[in-house]
N, C-alpha and C. Protein backbone atom coordinates (compact mmCIF):
# COMPACT_ATOMS: atom_id res chain seq x y z
N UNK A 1 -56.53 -20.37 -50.39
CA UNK A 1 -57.67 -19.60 -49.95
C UNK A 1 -58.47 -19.18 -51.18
N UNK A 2 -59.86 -19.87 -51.64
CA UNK A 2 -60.74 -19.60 -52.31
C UNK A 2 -61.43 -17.45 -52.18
N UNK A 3 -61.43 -17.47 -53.46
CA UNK A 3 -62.44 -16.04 -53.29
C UNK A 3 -63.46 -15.99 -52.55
N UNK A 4 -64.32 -16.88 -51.93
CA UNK A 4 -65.52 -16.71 -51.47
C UNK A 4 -64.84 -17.06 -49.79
N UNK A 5 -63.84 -17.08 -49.39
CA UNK A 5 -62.98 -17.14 -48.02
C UNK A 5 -63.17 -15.44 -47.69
N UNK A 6 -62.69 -14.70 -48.81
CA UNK A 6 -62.45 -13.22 -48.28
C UNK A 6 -63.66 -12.31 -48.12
N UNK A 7 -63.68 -11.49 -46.88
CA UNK A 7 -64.63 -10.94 -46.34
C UNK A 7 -64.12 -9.42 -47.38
N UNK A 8 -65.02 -9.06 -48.30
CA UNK A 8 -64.39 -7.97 -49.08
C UNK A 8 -65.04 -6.80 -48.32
N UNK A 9 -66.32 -6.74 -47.61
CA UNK A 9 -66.58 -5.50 -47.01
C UNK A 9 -65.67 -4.92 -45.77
N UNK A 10 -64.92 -6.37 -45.13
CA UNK A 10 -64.27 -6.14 -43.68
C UNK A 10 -62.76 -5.39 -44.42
N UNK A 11 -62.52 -5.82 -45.15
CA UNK A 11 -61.14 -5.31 -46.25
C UNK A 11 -61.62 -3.79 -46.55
N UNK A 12 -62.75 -3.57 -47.09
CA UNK A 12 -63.23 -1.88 -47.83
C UNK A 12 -63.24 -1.51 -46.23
N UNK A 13 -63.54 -1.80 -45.26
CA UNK A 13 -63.75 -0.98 -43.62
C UNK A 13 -62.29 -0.98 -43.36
N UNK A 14 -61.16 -1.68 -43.37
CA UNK A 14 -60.07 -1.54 -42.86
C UNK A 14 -59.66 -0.82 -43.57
N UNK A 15 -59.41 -0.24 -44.94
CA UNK A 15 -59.07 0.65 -45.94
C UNK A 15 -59.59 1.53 -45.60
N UNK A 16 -60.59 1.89 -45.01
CA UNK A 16 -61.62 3.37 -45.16
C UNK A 16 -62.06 3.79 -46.53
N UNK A 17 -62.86 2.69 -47.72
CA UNK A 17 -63.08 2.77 -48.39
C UNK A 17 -64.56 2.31 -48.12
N UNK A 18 -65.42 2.99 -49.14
CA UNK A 18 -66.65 2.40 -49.56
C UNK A 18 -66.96 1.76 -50.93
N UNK A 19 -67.73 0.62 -50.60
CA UNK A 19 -67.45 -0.13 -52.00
C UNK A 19 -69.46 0.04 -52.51
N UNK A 20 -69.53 -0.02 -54.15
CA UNK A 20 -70.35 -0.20 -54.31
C UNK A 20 -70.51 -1.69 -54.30
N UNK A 21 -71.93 -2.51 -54.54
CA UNK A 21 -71.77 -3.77 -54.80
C UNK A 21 -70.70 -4.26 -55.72
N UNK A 22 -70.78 -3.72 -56.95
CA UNK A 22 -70.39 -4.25 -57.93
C UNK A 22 -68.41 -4.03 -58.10
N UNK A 23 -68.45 -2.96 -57.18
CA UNK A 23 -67.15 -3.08 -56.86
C UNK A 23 -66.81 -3.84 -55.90
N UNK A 24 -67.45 -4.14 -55.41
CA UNK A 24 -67.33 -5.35 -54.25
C UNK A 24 -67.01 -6.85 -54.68
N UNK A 25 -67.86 -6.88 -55.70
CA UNK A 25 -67.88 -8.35 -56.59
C UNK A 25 -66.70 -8.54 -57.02
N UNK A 26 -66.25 -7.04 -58.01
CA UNK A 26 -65.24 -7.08 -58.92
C UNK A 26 -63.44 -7.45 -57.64
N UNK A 27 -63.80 -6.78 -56.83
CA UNK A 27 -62.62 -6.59 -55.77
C UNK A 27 -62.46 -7.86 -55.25
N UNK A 28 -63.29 -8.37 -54.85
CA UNK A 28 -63.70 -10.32 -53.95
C UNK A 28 -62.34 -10.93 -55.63
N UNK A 29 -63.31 -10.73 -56.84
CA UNK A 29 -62.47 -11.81 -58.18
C UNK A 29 -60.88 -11.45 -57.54
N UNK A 30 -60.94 -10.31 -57.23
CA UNK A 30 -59.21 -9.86 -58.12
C UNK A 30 -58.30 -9.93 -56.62
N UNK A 31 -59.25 -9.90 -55.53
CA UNK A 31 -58.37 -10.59 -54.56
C UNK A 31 -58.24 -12.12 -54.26
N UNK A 32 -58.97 -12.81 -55.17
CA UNK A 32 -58.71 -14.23 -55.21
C UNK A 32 -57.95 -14.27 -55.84
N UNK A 33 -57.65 -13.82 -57.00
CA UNK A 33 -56.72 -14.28 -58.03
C UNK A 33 -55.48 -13.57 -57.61
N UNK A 34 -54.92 -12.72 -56.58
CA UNK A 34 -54.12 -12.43 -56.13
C UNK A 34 -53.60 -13.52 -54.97
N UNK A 35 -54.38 -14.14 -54.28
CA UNK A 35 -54.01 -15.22 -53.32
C UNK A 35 -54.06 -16.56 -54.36
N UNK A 36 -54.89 -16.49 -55.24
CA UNK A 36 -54.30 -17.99 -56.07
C UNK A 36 -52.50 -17.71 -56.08
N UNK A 37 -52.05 -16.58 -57.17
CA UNK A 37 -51.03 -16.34 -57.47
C UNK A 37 -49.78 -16.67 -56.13
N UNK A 38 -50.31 -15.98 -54.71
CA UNK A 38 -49.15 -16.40 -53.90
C UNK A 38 -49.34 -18.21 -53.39
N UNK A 39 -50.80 -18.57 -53.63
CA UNK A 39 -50.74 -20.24 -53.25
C UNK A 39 -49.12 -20.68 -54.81
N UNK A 40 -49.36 -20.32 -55.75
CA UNK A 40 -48.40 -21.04 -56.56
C UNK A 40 -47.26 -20.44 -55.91
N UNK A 41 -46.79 -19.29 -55.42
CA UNK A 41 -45.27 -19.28 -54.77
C UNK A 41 -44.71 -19.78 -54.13
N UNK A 42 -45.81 -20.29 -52.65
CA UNK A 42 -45.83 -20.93 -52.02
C UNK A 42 -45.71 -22.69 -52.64
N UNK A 43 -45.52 -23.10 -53.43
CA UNK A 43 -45.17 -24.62 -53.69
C UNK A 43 -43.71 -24.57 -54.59
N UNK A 44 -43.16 -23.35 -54.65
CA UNK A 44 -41.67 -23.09 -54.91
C UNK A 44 -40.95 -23.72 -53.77
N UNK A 45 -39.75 -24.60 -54.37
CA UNK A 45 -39.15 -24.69 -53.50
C UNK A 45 -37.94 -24.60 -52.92
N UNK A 46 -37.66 -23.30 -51.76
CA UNK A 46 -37.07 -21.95 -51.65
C UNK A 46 -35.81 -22.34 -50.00
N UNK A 47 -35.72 -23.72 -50.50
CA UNK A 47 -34.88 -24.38 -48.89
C UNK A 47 -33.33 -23.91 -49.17
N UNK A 48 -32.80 -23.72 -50.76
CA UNK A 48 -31.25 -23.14 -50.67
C UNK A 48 -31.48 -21.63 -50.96
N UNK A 49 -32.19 -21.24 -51.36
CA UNK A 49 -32.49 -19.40 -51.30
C UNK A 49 -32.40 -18.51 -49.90
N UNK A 50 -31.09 -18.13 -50.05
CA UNK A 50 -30.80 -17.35 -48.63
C UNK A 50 -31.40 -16.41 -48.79
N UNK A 51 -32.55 -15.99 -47.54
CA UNK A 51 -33.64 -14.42 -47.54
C UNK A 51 -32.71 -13.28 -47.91
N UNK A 52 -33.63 -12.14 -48.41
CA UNK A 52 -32.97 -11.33 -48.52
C UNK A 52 -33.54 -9.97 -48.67
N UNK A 53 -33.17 -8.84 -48.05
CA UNK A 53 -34.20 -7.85 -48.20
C UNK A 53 -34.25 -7.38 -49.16
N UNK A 54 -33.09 -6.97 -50.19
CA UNK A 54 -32.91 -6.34 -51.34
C UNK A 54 -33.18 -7.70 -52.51
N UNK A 55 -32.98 -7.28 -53.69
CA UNK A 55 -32.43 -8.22 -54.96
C UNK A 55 -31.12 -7.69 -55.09
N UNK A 56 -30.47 -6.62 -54.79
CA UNK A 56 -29.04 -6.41 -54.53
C UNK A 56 -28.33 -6.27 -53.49
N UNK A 57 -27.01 -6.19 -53.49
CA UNK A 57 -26.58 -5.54 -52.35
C UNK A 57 -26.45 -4.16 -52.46
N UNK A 58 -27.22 -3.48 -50.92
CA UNK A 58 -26.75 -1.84 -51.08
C UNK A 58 -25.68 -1.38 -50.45
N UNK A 59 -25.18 -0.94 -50.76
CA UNK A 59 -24.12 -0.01 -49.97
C UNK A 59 -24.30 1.42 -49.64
N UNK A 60 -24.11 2.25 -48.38
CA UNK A 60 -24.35 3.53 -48.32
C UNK A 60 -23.22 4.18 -48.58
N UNK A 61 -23.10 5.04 -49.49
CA UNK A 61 -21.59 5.76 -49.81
C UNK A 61 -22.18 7.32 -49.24
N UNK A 62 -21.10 7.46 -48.08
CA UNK A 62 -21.04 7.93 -47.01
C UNK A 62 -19.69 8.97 -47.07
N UNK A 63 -18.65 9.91 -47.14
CA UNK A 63 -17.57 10.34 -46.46
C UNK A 63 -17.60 10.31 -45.36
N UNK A 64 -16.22 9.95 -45.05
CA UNK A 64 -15.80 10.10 -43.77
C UNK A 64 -15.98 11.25 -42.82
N UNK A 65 -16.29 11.14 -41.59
CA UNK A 65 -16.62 12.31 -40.75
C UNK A 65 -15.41 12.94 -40.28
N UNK A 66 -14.84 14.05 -40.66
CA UNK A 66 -14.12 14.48 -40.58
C UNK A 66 -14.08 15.83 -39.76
N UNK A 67 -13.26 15.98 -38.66
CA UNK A 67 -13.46 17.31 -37.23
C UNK A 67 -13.15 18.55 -38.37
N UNK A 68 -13.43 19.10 -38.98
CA UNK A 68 -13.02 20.86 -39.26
C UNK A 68 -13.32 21.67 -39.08
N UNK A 69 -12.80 22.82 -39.09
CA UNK A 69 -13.71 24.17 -38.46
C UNK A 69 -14.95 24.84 -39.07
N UNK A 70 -15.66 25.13 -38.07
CA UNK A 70 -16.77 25.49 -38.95
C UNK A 70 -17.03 26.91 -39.03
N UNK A 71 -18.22 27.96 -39.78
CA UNK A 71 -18.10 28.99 -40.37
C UNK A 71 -18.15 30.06 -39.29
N UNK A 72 -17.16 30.93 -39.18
CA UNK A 72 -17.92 31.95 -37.67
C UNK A 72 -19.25 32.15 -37.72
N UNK A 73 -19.26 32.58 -36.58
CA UNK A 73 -21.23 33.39 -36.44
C UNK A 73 -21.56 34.43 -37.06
N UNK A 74 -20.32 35.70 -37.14
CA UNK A 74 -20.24 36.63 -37.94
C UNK A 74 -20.21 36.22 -39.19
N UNK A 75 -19.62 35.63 -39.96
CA UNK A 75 -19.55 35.52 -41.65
C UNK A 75 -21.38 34.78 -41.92
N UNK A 76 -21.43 33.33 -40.95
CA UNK A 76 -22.92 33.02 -40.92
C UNK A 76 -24.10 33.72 -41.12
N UNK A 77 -23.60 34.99 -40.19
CA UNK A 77 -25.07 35.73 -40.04
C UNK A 77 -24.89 36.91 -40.93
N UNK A 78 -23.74 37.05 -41.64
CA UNK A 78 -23.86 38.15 -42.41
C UNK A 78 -24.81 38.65 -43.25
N UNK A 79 -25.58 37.88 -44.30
CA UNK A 79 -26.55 37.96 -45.09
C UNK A 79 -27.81 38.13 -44.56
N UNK A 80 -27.80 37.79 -43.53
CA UNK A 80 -29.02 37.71 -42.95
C UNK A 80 -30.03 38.95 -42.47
N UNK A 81 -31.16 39.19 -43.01
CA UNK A 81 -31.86 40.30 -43.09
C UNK A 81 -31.99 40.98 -41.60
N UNK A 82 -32.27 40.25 -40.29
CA UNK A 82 -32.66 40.38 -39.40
C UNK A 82 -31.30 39.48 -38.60
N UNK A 83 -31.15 39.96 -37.22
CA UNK A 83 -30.58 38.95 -36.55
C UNK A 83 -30.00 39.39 -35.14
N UNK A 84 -30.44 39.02 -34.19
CA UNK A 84 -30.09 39.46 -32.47
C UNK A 84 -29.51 38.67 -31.67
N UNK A 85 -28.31 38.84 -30.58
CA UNK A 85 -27.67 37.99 -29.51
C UNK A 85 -26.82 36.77 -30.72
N UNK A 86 -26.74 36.83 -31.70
CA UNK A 86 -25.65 35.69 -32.12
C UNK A 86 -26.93 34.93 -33.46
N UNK A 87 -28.14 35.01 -33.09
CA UNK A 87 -29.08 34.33 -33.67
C UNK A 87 -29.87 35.08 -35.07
N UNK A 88 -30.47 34.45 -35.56
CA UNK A 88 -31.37 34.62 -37.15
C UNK A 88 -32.25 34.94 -36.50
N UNK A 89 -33.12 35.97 -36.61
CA UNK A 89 -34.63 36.60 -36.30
C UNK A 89 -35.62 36.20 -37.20
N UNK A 90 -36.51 35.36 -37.51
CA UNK A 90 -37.30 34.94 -38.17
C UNK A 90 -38.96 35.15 -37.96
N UNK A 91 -39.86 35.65 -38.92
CA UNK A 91 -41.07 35.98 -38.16
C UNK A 91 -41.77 34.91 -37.78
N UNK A 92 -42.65 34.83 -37.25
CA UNK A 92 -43.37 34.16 -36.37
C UNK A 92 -44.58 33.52 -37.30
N UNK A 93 -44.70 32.05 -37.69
CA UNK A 93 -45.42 31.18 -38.19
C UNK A 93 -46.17 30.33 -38.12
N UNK A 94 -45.96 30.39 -36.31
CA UNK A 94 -47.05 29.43 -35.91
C UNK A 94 -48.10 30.57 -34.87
N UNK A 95 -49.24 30.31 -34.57
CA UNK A 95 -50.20 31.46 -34.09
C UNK A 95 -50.56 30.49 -32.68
């Protein structure tokens, strides 16, 4: 896909950008030369390269979920400046 293929104003409207001309000109060069660059990737040839989302493998290091008891309501709410029926009293932030 040649530079003069890309519609650079329909690109600045899908962005919600406004282009001057000359940024327009400059933007048209540098998105050609960004699609030259993937035409050369595209003639790699990628038939034993198994896809892959990462360049590594990730692993999530996780502990185990483990059942234990959790903190009473009393020790919970001890600190707590304000607090009614079992619950934290917090002021009011939305209007």
């Amino acid at each position: 896909m040649a530079a003069v293929d890309i519609d650079v104003h329909y690109v600045a409207h899908l962005a919600r950008i406004s282009l001057e001309p000359e940024e327009a000109q400059k933007l048209g060069a540098q998105l050609g030369q960004i699609l030259g660059y993937i035409e050369k990737l595209n003639q790699l040839d990628v038939t034993n390269v198994e896809p892959t989302a990462h360049a590594v493998p990730l692993v999530n290091v996780t502990r185990p979920d483990d059942v234990r008891p959790s903190l009473p309501n009393d020790q919970a709410l001890g600190n707590s400046p304000a607090k009614a029926n079992g619950l934290f009293v917090v002021p009011k932030i939305v209007e």
